[in-house]
N, C-alpha and C. Protein backbone atom coordinates (compact mmCIF):
# COMPACT_ATOMS: atom_id res chain seq x y z
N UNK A 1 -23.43 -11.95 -28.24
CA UNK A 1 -23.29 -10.90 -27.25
C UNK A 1 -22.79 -11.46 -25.92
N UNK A 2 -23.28 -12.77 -25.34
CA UNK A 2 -22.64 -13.43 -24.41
C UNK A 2 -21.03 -13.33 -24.26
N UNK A 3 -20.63 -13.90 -25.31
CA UNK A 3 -19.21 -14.02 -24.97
C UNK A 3 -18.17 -12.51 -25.51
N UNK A 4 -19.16 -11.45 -25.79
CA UNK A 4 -18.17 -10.32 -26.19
C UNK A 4 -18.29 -9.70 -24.38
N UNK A 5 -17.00 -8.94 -24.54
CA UNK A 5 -16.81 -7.80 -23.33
C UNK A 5 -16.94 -6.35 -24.00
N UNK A 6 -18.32 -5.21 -23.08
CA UNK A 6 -18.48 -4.49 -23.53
C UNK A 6 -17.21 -3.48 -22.43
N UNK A 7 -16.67 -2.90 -23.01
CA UNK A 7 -15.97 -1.75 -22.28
C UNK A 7 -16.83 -0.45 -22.72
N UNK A 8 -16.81 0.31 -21.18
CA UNK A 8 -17.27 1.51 -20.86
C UNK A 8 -16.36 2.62 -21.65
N UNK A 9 -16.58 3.65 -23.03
CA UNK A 9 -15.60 4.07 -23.40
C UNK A 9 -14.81 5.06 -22.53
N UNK A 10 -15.57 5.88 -21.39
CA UNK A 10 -15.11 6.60 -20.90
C UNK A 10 -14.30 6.27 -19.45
N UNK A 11 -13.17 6.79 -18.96
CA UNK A 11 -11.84 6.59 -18.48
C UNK A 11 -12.44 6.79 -17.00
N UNK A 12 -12.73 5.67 -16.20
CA UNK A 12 -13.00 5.80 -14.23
C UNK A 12 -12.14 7.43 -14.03
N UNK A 13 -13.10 7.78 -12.85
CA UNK A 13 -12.73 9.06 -12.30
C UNK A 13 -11.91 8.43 -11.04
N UNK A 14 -10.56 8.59 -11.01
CA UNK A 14 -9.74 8.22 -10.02
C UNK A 14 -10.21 8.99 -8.25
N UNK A 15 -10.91 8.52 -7.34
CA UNK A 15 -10.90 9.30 -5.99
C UNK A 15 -8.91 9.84 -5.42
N UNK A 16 -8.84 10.50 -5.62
CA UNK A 16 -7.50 10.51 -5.11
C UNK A 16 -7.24 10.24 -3.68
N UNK A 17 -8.57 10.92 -2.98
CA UNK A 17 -8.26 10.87 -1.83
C UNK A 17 -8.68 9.29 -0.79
N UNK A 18 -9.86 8.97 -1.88
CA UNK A 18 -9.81 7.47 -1.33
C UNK A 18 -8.61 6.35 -1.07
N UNK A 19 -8.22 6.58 -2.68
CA UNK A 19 -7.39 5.37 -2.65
C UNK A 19 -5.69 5.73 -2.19
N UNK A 20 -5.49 7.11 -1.93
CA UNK A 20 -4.12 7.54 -0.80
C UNK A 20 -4.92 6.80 0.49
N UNK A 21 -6.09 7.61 1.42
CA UNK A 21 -5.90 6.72 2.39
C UNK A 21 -6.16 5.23 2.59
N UNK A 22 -6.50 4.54 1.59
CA UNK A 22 -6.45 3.24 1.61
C UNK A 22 -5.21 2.47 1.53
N UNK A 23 -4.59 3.44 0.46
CA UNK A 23 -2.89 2.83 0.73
C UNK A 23 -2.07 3.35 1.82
N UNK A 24 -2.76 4.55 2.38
CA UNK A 24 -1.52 4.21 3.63
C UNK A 24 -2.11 3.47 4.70
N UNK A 25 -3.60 2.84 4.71
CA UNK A 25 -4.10 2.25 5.87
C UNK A 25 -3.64 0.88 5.43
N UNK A 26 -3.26 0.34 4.31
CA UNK A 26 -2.44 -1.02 4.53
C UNK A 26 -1.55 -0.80 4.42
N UNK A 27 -0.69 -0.16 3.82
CA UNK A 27 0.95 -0.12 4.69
C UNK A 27 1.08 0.35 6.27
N UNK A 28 -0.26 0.43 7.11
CA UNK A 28 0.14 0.75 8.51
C UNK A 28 -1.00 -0.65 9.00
N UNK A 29 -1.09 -1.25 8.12
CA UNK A 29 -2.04 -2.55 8.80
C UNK A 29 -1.24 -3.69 8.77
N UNK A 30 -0.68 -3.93 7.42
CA UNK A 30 0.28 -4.91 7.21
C UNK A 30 1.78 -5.48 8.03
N UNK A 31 2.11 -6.70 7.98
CA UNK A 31 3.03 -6.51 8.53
C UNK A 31 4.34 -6.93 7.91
N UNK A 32 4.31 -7.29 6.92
CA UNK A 32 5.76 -8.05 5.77
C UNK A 32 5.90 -7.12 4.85
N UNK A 33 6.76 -7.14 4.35
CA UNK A 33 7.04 -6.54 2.99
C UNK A 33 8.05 -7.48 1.67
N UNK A 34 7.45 -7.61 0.54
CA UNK A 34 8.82 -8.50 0.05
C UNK A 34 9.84 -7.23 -0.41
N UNK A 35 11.15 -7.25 -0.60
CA UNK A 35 11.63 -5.78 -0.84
C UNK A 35 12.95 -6.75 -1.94
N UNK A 36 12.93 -6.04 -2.90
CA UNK A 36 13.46 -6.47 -4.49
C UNK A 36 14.72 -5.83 -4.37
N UNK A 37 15.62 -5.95 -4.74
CA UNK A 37 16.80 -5.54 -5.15
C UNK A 37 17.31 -6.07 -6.31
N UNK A 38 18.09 -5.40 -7.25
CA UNK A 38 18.84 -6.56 -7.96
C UNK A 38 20.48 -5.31 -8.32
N UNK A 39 21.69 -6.13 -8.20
CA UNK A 39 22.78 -6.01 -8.58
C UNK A 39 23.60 -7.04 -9.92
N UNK A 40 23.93 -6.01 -11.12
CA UNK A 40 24.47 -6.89 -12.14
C UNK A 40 23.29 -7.54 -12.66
N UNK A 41 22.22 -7.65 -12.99
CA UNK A 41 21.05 -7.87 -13.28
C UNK A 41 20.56 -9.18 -13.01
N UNK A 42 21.11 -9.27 -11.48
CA UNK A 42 20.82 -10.39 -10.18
C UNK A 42 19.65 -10.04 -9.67
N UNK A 43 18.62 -10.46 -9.42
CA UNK A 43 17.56 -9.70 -8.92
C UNK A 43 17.47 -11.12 -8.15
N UNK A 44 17.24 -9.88 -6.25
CA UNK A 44 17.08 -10.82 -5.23
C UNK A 44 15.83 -10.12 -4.76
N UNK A 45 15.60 -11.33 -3.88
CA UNK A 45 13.96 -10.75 -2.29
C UNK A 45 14.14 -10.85 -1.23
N UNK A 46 14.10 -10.00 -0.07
CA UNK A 46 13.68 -10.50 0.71
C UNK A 46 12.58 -10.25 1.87
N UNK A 47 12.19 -10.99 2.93
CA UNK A 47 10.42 -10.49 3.61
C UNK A 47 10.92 -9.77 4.73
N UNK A 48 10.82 -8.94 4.88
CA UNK A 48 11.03 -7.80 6.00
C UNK A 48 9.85 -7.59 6.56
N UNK A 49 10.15 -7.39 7.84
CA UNK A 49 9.10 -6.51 8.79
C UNK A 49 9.44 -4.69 8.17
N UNK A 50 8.93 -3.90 8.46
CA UNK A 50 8.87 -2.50 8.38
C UNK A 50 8.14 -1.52 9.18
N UNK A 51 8.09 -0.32 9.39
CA UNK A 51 7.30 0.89 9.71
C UNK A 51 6.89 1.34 8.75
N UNK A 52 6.34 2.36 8.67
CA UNK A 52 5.36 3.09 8.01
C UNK A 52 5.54 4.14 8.19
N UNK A 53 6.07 5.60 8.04
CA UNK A 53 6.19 6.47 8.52
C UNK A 53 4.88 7.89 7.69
N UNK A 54 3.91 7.70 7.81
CA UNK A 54 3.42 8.27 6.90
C UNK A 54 3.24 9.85 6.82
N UNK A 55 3.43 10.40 7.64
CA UNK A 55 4.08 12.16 7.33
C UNK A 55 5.04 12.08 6.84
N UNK A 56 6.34 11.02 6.49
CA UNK A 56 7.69 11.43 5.85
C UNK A 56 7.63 10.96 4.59
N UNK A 57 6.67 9.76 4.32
CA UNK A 57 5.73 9.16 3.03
C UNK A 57 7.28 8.39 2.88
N UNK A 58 7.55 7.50 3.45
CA UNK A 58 8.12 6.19 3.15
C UNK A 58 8.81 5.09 4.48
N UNK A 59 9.11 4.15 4.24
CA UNK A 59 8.94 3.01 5.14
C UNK A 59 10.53 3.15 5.48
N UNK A 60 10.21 2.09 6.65
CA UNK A 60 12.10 2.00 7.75
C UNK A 60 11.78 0.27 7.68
N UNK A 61 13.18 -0.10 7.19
CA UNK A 61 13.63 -1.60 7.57
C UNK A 61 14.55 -1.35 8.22
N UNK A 62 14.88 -3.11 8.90
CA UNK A 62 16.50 -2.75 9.68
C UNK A 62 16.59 -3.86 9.08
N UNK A 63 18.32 -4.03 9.53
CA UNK A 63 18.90 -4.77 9.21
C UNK A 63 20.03 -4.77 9.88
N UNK A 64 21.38 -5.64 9.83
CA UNK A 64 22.47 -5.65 10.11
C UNK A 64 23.86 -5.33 9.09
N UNK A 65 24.50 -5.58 8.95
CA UNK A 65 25.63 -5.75 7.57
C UNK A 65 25.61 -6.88 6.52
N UNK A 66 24.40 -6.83 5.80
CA UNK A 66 24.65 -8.25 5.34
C UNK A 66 24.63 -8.03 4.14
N UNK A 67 24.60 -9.28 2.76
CA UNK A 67 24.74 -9.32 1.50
C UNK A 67 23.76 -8.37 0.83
N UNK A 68 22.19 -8.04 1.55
CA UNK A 68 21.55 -7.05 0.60
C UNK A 68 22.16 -5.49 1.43
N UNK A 69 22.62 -5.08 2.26
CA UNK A 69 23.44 -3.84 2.55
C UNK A 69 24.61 -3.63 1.05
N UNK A 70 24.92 -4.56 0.91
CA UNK A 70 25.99 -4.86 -0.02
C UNK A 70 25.49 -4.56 -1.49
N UNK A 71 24.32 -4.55 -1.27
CA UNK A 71 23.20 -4.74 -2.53
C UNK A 71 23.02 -3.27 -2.69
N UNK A 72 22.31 -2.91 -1.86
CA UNK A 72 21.66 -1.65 -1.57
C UNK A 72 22.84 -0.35 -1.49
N UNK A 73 24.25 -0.37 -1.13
CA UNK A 73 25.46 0.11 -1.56
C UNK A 73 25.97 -0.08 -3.13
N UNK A 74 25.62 -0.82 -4.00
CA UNK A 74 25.61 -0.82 -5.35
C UNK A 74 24.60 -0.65 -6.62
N UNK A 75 23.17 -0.71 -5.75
CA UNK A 75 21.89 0.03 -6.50
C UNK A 75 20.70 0.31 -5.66
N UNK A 76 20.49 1.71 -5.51
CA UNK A 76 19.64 2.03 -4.98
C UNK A 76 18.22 1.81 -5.23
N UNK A 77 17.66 1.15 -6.25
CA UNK A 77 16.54 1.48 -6.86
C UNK A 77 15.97 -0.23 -5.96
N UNK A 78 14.81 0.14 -5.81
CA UNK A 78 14.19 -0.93 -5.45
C UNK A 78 12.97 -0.94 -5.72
N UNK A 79 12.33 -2.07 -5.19
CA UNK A 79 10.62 -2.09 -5.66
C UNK A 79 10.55 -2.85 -4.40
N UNK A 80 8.41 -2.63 -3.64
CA UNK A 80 8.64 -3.45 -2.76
C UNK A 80 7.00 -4.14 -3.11
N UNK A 81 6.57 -4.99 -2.28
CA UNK A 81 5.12 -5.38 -2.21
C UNK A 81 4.80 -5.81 -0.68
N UNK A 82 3.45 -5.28 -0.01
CA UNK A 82 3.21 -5.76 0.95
C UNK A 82 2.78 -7.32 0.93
N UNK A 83 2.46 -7.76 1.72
CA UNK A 83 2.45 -8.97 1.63
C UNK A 83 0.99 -9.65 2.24
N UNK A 84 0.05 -10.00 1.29
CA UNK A 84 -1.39 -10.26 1.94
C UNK A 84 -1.33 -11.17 3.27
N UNK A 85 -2.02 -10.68 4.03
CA UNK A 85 -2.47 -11.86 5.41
C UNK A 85 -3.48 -12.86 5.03
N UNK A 86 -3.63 -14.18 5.21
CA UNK A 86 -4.72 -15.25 5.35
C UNK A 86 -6.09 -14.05 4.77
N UNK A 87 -6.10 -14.81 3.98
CA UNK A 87 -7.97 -14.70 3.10
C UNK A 87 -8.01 -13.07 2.92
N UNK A 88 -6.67 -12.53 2.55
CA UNK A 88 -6.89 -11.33 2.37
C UNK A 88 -6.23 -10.86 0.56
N UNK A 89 -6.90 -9.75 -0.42
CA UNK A 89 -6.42 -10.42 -1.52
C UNK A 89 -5.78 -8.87 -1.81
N UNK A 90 -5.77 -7.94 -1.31
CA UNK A 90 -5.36 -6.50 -1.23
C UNK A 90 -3.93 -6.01 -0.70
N UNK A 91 -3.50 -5.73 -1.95
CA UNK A 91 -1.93 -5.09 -1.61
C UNK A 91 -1.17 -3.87 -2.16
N UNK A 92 -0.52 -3.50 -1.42
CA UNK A 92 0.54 -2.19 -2.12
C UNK A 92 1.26 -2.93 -3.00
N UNK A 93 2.54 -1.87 -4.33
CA UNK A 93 3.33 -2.31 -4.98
C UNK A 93 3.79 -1.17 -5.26
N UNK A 94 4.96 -0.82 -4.91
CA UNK A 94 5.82 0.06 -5.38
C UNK A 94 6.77 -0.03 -6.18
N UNK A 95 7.16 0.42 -7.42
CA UNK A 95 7.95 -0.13 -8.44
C UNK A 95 8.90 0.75 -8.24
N UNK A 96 8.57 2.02 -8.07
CA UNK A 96 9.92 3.23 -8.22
C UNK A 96 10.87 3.76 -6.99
N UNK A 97 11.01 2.67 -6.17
CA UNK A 97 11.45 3.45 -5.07
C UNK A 97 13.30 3.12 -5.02
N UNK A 98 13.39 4.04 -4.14
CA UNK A 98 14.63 3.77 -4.36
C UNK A 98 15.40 4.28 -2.32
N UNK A 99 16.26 3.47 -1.60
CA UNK A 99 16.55 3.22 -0.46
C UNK A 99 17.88 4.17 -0.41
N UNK A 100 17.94 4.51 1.11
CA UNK A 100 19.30 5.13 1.54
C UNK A 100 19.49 4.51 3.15
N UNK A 101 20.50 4.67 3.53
CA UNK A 101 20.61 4.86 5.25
C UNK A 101 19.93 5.64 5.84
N UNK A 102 19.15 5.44 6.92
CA UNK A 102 18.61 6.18 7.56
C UNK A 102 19.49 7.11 8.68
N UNK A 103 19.52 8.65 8.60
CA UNK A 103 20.21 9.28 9.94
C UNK A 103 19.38 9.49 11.11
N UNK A 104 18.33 8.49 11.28
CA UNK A 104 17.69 8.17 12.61
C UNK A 104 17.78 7.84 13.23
N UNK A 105 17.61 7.93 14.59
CA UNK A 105 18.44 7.59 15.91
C UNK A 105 17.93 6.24 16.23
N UNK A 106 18.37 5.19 16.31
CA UNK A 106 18.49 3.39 15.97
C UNK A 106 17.58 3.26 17.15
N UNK A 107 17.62 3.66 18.69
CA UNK A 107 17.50 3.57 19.54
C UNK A 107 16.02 4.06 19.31
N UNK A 108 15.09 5.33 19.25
CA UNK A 108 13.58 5.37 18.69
C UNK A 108 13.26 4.61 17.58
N UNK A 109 13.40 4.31 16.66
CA UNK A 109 13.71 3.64 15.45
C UNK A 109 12.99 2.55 16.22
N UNK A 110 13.76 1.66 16.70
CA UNK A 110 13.33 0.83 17.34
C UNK A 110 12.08 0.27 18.36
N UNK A 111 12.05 1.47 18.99
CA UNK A 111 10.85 1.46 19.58
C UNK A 111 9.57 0.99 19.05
N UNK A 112 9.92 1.80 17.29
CA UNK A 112 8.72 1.89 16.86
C UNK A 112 8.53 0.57 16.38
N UNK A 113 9.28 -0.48 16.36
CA UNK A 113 9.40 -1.60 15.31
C UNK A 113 9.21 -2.43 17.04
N UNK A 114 9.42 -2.04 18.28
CA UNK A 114 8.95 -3.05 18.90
C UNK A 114 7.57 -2.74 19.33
N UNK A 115 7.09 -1.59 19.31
CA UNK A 115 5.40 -1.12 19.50
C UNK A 115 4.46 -1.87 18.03
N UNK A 116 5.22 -1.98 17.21
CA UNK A 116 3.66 -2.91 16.26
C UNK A 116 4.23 -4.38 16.48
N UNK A 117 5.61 -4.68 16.63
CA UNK A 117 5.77 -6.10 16.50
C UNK A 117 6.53 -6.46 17.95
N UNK A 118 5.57 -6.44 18.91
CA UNK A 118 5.86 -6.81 20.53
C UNK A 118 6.04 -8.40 20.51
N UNK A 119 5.87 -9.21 19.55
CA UNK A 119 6.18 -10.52 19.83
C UNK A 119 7.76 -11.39 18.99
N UNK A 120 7.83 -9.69 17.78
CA UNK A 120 9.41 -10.36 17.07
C UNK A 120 10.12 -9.89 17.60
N UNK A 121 9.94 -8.19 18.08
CA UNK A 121 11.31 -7.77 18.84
C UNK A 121 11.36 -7.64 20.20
N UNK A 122 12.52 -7.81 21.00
CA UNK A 122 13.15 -7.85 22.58
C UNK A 122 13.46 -6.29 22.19
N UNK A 123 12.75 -5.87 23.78
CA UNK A 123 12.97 -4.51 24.06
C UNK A 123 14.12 -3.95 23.55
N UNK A 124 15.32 -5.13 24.27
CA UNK A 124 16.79 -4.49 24.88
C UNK A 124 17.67 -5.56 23.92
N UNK A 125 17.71 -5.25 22.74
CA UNK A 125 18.75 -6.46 22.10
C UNK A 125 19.83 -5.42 21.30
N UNK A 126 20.73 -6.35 20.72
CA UNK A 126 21.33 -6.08 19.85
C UNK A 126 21.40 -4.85 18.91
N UNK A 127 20.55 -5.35 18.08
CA UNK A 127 19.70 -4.75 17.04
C UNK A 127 19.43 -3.39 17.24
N UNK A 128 18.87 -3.38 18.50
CA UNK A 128 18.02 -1.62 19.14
C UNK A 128 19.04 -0.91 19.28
N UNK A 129 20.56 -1.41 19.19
CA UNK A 129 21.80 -0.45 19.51
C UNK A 129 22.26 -0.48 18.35
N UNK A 130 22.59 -1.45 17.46
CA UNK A 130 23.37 -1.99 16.53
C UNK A 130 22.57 -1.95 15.19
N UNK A 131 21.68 -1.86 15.07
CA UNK A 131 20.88 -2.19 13.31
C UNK A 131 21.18 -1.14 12.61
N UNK A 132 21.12 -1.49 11.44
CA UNK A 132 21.39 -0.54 10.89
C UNK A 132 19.97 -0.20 10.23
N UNK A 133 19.40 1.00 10.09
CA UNK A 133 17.85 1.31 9.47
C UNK A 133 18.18 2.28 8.28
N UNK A 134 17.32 1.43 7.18
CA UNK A 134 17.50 1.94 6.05
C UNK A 134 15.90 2.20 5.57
N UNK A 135 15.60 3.67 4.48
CA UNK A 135 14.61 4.34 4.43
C UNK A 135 14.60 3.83 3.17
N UNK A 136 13.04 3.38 3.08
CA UNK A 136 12.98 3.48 1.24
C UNK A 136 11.76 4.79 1.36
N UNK A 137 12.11 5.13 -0.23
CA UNK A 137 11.30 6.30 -0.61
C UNK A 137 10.47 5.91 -1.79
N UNK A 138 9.61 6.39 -1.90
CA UNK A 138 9.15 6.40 -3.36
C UNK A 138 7.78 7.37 -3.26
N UNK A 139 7.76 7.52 -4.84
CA UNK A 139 6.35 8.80 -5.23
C UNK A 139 5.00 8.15 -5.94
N UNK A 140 4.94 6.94 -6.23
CA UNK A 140 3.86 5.96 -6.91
C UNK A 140 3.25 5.30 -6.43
N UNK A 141 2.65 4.78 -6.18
CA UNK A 141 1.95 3.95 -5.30
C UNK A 141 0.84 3.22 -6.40
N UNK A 142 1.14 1.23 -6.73
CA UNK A 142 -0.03 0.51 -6.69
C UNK A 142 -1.13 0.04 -5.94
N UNK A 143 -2.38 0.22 -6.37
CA UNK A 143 -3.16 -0.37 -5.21
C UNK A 143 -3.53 -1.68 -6.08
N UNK A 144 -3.38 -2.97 -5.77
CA UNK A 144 -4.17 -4.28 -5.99
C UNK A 144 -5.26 -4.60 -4.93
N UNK A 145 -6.29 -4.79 -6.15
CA UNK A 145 -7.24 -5.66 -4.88
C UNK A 145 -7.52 -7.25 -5.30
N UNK A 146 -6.54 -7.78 -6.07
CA UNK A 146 -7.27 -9.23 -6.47
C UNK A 146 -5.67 -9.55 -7.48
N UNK A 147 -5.57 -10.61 -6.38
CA UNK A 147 -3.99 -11.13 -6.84
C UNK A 147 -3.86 -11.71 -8.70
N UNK A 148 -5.52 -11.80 -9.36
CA UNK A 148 -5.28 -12.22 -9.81
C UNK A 148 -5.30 -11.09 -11.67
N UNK A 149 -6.10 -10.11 -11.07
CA UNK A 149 -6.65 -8.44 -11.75
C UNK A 149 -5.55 -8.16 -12.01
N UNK A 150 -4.68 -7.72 -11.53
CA UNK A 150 -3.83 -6.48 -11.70
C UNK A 150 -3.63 -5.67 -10.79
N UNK A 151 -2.48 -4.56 -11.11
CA UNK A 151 -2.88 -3.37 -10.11
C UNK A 151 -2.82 -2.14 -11.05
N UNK A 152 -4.41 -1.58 -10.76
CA UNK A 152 -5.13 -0.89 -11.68
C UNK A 152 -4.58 0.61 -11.13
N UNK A 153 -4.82 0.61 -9.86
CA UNK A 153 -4.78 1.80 -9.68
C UNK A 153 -3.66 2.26 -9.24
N UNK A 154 -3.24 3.45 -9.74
CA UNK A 154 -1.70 4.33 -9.25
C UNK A 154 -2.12 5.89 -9.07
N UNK A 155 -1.66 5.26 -7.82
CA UNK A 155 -1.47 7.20 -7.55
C UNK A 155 -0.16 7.69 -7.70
N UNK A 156 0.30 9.06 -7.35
CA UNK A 156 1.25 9.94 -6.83
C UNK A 156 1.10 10.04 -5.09
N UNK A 157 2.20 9.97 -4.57
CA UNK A 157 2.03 10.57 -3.03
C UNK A 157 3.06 11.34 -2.70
């Protein structure tokens, strides 16, 4: 009996409403994201800062013109993962999302990306005129709590 695992036959009652606001309180706690792309069945990463927009239920990166714009112009579909902080083992994972250009005005946009991250971005740069901000979307949501478990739980949002 020691070494058997008894499973409970009956199926956890999912809180819906717990584990939505738990996932949007770490996508508005966090501050990285790794964000997946792949073209030609190239699959790249890279760690972005982001927003959180959670009445529109999906996140804003910026960027400039570069090789994943190039990416993201030849497949929309992406996946992303937040990215744990020091001694922390809890993360989002979105598998189904999929990115466009944002028609948001670069100039608020910005604001918002220098109000959580006052030490990466300069008020008045480049970027705040020039970036280009792209929206990912998605309707699934993983919650992980243990890098090494799984991620058990999925909602809809």
């Amino acid at each position: 009996m020691k070494n058997q695992i008894i499973k409970d036959p009956s199926p956890p009652v999912l809180d819906y409403e717990f584990y939505k606001e738990w996932f949007e309180e770490i996508l508005e706690e966090k501050s990285l994201i790794s964000l997946a792309s792949s073209v030609d069945n190239i699959p790249n990463n890279r760690i972005l800062s982001y927003i959180y927009l959670k009445n529109e239920n999906l996140i804003l990166i910026q960027t400039d013109d570069s090789l994943k714009v190039k990416e993201f112009n030849k497949n929309k579909n992406v996946s992303f993962v937040t990215i744990p902080e020091k001694n922390e083992t809890t993360y989002v994972r979105i598998c189904n999302g999929y990115i466009k250009k944002s028609e948001k005005d670069i100039t608020e946009v910005y604001k918002l990306f220098y109000k959580k991250y006052p030490e990466w971005y300069v008020e008045d740069s480049y970027y705040s005129r020039y970036g280009i901000i792209y929206e990912v979307h998605f309707s699934k949501v993983n919650i992980c709590y243990a890098p090494f478990a799984g991620c058990e739980e999925i909602i809809e949002v």
